[in-house]
C-alpha atoms as a PDB file:
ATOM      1  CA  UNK A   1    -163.349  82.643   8.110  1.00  0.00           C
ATOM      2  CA  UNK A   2    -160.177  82.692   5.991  1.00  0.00           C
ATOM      3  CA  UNK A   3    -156.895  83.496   7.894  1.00  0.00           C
ATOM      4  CA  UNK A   4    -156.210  86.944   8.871  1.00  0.00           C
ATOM      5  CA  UNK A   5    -153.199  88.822   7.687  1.00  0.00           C
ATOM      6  CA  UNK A   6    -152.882  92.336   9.804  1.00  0.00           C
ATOM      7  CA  UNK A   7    -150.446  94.960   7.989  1.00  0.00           C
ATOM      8  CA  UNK A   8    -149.198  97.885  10.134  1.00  0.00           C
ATOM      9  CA  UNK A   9    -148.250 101.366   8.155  1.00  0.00           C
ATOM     10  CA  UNK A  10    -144.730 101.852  10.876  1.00  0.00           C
ATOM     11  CA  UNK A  11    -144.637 105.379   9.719  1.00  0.00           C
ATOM     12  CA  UNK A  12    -147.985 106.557   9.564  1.00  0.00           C
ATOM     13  CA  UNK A  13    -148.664 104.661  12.883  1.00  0.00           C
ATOM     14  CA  UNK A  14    -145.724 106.183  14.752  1.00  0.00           C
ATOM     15  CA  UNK A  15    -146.542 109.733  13.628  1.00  0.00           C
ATOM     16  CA  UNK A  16    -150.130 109.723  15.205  1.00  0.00           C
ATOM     17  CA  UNK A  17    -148.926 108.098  18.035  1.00  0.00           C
ATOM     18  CA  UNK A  18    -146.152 110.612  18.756  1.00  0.00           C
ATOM     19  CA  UNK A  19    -148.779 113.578  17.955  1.00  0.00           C
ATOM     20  CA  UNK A  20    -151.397 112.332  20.501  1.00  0.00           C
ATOM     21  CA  UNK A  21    -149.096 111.593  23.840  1.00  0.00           C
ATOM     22  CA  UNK A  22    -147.060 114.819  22.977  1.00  0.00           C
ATOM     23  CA  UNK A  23    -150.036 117.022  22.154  1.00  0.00           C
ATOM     24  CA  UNK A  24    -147.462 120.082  22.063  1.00  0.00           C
ATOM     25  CA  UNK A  25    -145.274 118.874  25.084  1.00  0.00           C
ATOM     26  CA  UNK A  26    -142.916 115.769  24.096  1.00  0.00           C
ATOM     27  CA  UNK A  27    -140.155 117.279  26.565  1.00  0.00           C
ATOM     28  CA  UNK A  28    -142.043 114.537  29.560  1.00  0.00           C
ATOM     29  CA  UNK A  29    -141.704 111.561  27.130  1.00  0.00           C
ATOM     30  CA  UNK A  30    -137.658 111.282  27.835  1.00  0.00           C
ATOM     31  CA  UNK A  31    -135.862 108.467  29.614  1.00  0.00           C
ATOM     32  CA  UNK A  32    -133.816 109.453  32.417  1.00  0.00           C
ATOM     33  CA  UNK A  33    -130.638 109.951  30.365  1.00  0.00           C
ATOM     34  CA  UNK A  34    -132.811 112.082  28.209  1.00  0.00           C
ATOM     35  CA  UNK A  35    -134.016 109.875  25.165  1.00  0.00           C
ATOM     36  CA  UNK A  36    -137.377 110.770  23.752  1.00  0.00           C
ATOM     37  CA  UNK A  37    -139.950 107.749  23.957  1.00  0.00           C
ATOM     38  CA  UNK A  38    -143.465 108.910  23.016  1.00  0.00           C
ATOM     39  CA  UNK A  39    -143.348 107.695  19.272  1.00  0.00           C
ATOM     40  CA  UNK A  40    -141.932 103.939  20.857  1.00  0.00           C
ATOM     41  CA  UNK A  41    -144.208 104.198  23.719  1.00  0.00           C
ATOM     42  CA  UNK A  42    -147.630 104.973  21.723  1.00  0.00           C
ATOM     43  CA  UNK A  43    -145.998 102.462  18.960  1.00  0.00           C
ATOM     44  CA  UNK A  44    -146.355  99.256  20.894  1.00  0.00           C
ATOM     45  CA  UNK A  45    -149.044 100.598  22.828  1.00  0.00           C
ATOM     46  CA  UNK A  46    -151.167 100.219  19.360  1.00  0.00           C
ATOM     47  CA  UNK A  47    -148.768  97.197  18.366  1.00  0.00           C
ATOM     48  CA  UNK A  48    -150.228  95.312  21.089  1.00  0.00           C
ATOM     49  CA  UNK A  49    -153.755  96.792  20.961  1.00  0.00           C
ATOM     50  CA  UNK A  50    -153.815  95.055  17.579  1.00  0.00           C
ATOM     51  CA  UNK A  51    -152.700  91.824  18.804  1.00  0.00           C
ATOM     52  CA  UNK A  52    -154.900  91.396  21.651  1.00  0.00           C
ATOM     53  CA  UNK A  53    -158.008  92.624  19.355  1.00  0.00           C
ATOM     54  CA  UNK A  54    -157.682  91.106  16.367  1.00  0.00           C
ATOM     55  CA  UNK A  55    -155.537  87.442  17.183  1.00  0.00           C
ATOM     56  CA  UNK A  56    -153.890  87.596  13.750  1.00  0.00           C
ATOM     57  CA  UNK A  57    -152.565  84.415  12.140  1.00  0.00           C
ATOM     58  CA  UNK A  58    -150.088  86.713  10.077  1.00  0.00           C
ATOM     59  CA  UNK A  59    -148.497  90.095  10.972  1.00  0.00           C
ATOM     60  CA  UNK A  60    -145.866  92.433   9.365  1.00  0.00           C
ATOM     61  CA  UNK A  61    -144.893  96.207   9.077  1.00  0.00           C
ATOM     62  CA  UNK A  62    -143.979  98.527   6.402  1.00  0.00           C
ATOM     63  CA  UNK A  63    -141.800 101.576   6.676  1.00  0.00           C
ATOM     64  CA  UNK A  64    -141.220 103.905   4.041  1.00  0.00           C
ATOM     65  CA  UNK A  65    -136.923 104.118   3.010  1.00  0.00           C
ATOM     66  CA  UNK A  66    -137.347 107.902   1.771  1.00  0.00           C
ATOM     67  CA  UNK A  67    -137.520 109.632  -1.589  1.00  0.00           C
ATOM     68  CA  UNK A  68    -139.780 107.864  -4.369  1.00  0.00           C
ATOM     69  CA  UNK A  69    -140.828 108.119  -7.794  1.00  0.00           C
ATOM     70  CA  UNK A  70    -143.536 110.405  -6.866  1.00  0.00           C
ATOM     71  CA  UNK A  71    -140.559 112.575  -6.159  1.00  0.00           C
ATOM     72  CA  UNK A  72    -139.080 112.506  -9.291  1.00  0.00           C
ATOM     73  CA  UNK A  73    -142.951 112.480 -11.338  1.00  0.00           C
ATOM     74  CA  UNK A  74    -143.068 116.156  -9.158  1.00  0.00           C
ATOM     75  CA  UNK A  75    -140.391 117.042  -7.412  1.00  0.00           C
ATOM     76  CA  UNK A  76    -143.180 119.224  -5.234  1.00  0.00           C
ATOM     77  CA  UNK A  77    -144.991 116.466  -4.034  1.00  0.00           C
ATOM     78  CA  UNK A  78    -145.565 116.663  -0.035  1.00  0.00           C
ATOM     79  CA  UNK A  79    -143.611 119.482  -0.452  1.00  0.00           C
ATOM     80  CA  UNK A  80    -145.747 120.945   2.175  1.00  0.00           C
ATOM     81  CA  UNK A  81    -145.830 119.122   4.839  1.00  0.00           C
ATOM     82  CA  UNK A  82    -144.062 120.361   8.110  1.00  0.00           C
ATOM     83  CA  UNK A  83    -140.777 118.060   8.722  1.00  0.00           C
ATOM     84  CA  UNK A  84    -140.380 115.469  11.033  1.00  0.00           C
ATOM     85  CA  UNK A  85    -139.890 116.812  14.554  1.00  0.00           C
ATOM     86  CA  UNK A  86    -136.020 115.727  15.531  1.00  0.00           C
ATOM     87  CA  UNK A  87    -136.978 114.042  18.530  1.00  0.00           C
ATOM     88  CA  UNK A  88    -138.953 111.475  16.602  1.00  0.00           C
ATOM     89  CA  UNK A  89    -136.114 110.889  14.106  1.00  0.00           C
ATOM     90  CA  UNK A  90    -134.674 108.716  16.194  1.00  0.00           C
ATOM     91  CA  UNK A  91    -137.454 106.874  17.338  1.00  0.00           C
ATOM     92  CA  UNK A  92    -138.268 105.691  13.694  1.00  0.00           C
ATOM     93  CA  UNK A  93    -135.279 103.653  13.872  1.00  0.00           C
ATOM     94  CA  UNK A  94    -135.869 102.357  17.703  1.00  0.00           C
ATOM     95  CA  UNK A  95    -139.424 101.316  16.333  1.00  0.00           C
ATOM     96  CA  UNK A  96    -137.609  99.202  13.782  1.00  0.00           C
ATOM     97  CA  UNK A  97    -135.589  97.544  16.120  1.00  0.00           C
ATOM     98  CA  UNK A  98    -138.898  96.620  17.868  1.00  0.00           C
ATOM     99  CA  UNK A  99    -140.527  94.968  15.108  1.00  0.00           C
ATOM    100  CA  UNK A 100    -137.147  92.963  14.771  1.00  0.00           C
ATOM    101  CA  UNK A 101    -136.768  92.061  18.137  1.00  0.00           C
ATOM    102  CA  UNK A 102    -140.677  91.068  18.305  1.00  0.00           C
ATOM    103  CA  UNK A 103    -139.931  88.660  15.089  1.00  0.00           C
ATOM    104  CA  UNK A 104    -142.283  90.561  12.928  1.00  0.00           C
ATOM    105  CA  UNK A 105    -141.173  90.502   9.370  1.00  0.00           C
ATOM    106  CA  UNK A 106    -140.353  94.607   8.433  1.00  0.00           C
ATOM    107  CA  UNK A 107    -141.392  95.368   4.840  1.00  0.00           C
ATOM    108  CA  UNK A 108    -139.057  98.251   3.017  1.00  0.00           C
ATOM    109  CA  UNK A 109    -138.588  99.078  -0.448  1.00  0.00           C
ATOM    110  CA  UNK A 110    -136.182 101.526  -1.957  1.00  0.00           C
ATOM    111  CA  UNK A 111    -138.186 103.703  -4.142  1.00  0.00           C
ATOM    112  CA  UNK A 112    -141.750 103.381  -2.994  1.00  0.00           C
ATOM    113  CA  UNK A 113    -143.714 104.241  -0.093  1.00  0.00           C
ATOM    114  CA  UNK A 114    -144.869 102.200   2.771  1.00  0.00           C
ATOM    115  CA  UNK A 115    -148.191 101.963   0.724  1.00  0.00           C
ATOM    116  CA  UNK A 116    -146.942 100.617  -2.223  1.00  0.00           C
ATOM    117  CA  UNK A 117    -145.385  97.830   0.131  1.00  0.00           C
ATOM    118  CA  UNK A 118    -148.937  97.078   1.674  1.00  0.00           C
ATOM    119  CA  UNK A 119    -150.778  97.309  -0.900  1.00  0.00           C
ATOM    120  CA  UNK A 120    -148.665  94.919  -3.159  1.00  0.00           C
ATOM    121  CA  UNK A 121    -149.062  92.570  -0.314  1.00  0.00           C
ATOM    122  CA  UNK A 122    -152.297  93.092   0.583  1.00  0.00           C
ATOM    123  CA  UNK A 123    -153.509  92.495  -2.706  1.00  0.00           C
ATOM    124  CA  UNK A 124    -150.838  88.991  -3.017  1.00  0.00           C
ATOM    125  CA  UNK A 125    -152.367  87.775  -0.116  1.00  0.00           C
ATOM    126  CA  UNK A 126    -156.213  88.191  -1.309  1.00  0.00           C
ATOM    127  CA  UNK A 127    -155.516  86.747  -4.277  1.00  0.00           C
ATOM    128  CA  UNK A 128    -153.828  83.509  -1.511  1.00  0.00           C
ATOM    129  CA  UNK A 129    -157.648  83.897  -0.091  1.00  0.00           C
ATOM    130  CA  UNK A 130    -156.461  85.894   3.146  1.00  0.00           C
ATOM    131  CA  UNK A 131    -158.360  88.268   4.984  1.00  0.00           C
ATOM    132  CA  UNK A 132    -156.525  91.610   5.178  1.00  0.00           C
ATOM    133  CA  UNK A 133    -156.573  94.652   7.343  1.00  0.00           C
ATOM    134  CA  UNK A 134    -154.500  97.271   6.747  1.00  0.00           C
ATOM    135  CA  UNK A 135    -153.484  99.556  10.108  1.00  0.00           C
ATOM    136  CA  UNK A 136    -152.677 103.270   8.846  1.00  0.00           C
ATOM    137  CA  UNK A 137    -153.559 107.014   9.709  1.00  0.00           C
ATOM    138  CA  UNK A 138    -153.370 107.689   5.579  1.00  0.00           C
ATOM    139  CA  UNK A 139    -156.779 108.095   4.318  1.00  0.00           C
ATOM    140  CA  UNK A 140    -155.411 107.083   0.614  1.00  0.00           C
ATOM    141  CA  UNK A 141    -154.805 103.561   1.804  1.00  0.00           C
ATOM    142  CA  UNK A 142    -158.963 103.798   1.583  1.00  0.00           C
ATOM    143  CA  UNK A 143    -158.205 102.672  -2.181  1.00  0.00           C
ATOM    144  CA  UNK A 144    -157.230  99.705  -1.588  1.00  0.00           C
ATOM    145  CA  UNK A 145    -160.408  98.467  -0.246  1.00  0.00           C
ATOM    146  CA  UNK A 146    -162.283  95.243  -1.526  1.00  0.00           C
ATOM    147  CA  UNK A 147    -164.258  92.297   0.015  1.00  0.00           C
ATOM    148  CA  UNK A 148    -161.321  90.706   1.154  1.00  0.00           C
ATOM    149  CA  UNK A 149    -158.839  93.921   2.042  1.00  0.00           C
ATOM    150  CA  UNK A 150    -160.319  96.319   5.028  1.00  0.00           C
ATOM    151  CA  UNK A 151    -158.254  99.109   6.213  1.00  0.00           C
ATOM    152  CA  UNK A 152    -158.759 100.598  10.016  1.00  0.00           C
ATOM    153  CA  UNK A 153    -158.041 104.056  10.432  1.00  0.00           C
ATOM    154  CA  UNK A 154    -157.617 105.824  14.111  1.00  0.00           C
ATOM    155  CA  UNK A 155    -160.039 108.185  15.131  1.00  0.00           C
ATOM    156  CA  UNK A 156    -159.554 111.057  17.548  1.00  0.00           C
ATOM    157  CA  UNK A 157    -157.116 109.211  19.976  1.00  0.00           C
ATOM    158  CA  UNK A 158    -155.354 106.236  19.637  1.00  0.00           C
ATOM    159  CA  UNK A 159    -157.863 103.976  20.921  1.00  0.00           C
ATOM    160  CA  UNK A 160    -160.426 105.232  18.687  1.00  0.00           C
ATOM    161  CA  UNK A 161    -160.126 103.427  15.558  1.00  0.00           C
ATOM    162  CA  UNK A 162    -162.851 102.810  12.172  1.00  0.00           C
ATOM    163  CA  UNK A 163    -162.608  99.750   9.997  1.00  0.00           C
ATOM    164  CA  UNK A 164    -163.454 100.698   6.499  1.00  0.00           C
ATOM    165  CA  UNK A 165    -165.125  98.462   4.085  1.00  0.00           C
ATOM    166  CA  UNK A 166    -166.219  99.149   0.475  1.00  0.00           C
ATOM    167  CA  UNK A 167    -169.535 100.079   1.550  1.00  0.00           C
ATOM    168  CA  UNK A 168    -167.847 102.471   4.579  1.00  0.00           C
ATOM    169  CA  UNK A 169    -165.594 103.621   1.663  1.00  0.00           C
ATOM    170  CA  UNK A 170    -168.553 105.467  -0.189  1.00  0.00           C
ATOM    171  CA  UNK A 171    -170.214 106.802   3.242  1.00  0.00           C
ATOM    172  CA  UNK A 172    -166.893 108.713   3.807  1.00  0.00           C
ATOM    173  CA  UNK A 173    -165.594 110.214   0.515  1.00  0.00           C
ATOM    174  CA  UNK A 174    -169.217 110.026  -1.789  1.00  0.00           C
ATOM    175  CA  UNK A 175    -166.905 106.962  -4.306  1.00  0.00           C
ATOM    176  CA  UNK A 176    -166.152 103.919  -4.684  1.00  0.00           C
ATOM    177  CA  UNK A 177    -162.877 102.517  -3.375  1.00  0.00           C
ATOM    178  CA  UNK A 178    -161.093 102.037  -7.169  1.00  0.00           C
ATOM    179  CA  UNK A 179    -162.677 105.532  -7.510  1.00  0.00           C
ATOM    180  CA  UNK A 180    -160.621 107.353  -4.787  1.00  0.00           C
ATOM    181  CA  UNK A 181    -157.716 108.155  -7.201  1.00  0.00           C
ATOM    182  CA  UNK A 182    -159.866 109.945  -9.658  1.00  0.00           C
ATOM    183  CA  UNK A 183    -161.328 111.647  -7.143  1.00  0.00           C
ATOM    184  CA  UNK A 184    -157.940 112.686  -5.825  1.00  0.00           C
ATOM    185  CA  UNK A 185    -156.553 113.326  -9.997  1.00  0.00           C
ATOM    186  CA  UNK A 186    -159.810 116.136  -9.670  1.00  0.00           C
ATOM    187  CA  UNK A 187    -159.882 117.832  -6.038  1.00  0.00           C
ATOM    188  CA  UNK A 188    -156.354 117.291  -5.556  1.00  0.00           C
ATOM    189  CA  UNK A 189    -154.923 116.342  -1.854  1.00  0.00           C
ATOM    190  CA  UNK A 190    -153.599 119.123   0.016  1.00  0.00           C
ATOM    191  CA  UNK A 191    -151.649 116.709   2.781  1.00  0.00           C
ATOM    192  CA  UNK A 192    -149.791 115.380  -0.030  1.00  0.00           C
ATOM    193  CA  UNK A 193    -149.549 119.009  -2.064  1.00  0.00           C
ATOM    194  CA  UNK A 194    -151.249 116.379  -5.709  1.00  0.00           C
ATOM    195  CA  UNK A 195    -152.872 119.943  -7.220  1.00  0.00           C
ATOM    196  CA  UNK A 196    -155.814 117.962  -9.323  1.00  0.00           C
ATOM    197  CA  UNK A 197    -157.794 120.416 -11.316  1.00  0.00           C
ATOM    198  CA  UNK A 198    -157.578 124.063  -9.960  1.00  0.00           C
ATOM    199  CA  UNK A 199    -160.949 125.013  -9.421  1.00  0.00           C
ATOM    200  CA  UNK A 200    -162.486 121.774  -8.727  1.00  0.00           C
ATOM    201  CA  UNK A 201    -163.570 120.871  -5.369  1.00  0.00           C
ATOM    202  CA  UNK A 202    -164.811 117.336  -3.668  1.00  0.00           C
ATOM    203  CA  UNK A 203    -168.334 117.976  -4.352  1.00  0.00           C
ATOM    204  CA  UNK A 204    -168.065 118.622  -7.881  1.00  0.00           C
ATOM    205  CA  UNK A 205    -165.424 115.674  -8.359  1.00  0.00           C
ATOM    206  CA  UNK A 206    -167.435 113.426  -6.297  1.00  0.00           C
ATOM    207  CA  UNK A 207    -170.781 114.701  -8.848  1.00  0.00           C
ATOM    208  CA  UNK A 208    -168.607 114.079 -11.969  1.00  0.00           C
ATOM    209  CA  UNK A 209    -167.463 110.636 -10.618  1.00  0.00           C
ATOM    210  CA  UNK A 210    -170.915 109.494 -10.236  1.00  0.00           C
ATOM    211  CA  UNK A 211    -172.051 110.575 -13.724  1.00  0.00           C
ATOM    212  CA  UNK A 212    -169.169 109.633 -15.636  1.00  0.00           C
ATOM    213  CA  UNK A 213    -167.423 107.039 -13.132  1.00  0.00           C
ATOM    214  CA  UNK A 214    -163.815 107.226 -14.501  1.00  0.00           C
ATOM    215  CA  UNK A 215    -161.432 109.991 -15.339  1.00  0.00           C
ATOM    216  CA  UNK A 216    -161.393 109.186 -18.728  1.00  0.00           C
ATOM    217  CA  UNK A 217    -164.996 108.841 -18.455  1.00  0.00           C
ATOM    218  CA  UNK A 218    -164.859 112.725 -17.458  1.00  0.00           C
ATOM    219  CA  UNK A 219    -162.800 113.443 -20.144  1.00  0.00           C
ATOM    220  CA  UNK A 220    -165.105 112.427 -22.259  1.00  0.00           C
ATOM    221  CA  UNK A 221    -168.164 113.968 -21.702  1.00  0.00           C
ATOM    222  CA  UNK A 222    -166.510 117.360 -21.437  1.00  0.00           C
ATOM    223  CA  UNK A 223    -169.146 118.792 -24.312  1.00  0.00           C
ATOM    224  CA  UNK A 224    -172.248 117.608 -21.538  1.00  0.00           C
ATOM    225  CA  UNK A 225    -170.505 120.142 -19.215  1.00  0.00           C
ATOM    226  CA  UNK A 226    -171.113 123.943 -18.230  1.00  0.00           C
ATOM    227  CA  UNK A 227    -168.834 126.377 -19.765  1.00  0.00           C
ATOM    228  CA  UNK A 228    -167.183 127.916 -16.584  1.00  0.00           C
ATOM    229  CA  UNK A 229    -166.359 123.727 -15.557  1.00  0.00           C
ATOM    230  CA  UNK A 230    -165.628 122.366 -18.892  1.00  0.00           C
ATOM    231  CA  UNK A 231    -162.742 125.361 -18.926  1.00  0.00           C
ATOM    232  CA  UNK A 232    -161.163 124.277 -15.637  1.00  0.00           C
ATOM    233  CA  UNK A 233    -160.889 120.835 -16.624  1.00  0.00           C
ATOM    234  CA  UNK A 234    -159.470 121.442 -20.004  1.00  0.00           C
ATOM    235  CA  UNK A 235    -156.976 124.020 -18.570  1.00  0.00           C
ATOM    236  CA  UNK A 236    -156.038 121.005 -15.853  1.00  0.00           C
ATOM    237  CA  UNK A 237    -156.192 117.909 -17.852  1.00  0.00           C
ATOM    238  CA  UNK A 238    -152.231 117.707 -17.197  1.00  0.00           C
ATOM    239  CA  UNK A 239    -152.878 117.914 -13.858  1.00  0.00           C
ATOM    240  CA  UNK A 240    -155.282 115.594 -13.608  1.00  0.00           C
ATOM    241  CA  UNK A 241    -153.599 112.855 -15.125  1.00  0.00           C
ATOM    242  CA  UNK A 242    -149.980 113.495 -13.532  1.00  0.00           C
ATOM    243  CA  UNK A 243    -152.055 114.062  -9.864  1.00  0.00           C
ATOM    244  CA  UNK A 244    -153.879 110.165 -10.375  1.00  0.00           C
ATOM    245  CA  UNK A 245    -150.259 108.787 -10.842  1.00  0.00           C
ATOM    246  CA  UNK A 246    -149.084 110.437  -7.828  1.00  0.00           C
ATOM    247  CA  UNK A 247    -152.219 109.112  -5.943  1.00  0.00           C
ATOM    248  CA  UNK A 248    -152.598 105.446  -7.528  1.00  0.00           C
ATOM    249  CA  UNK A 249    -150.957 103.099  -4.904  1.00  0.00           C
ATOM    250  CA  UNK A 250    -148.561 100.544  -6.230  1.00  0.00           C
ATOM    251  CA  UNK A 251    -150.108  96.726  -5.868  1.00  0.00           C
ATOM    252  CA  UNK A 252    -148.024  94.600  -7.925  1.00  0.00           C
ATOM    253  CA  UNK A 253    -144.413  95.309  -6.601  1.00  0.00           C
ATOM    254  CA  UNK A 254    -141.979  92.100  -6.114  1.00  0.00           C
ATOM    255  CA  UNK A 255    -142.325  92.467  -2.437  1.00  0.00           C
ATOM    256  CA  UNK A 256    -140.283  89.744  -0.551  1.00  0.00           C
ATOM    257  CA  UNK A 257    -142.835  88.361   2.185  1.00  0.00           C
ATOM    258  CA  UNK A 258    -142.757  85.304   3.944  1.00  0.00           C
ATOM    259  CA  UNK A 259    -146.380  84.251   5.073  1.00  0.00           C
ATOM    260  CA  UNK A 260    -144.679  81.629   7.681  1.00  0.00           C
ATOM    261  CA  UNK A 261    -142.217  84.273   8.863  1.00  0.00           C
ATOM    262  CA  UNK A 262    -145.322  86.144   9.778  1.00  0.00           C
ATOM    263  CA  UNK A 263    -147.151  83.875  11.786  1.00  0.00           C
END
């Protein structure tokens, strides 16, 4: 078995921890001079869950440092989403502080997401001959999946959990792994507000995907098409393209990781 490096998404992992112990009532997750706790508390509670589970050799956590490139690509990107609750604010920073404390080596890059961080060391340390598995509640981490790279993704409460292989990969979504940012440039992502091609849903994405394997394989092929679909994608070629950039995950960033820092 090669040695196991075990990657922990900090804000992705803090979120769904905060969400289930709150459940609509974070006002009983407060220390006695009033500090909320629930996003800490739920933090290390799957922090150590990890450790005891999977006996890494190597650890580390990534935390995204705020706006991106995606942001300037489309300035409406996750536009949508509802804004961090103010009581977890805070906590981001005390979960930081907990990772340092513990000695775990906190990944950060100005400009990129905490994905882009993992994945550019995920895929550094498969090409080393590692074992990787990535800890995350973002189902578009599910690209970077390969025979050495797994990511685990929590199920209904925190102590359900899923790893996903490439195999597991395909059962889910209908595609390969390196297919799951096509699939996203054509049905879009509403979490992340990536538009795709208006009109064109996951089954018909995860059809053309399996005919024509590729984007540019779709783009192709557009004369093999019905009218009413060939139309749609012409019309949202643009927004196919510009929504796979926003979706592809950054692997080959200068990351600065230390695999003895880790162990």
């Amino acid at each position: 078995m090669p040695p196991l490096l075990c990657l922990i998404d900090g804000h992705a992992l803090a979120y769904r921890a905060y969400f289930a112990l709150t459940r609509g009532n974070a006002e009983r997750w407060r220390t006695s001079t009033g500090e909320p706790t629930a996003g800490v508390y739920g933090f290390i509670s799957v922090l150590l869950r990890i450790l005891q589970a999977e006996y890494p050799e190597y650890l580390a956590v990534a935390f995204d440092t705020g706006k991106t490139f995606r942001d300037d690509l489309y300035p409406e990107y996750k536009a949508t989403r509802a804004k961090m609750p103010e009581d977890l604010r805070p906590q981001i920073e005390r979960i930081r502080q907990v990772v340092d404390a513990f000695g775990i080596p906190r990944l950060e890059m100005e400009g990129y997401e905490a994905d882009d961080v993992l994945g550019s060391v995920a895929r550094r340390a498969a090409e080393d001959g590692m074992g990787v598995k990535i800890f995350t509640g973002d189902r578009d981490l599910l690209q970077l999946v390969t025979e050495r790279i797994i990511v685990n993704l929590p199920g209904r409460s925190l102590s359900e959990a899923k790893d996903y292989t490439p195999p597991d990969v395909e059962a889910y979504l209908g595609v390969r792994p390196d297919q799951v940012v096509d699939l996203k440039a054509l049905m879009g992502d509403s979490s992340d507000n990536i538009p795709g091609v208006p009109g064109v849903g996951p089954k018909t994405a995860v059809k053309l995907l399996k005919a024509y394997d590729t984007l540019e394989g779709v783009y192709a092929h557009l004369d093999e098409l019905k009218p009413g679909l060939r139309k749609k994608l012409e019309a949202g070629r643009e927004s196919a393209f510009l929504s796979r950039d926003l979706a592809r995950i950054v692997t080959d960033l200068a990351v600065p990781f230390d695999a003895q820092a880790a162990r």
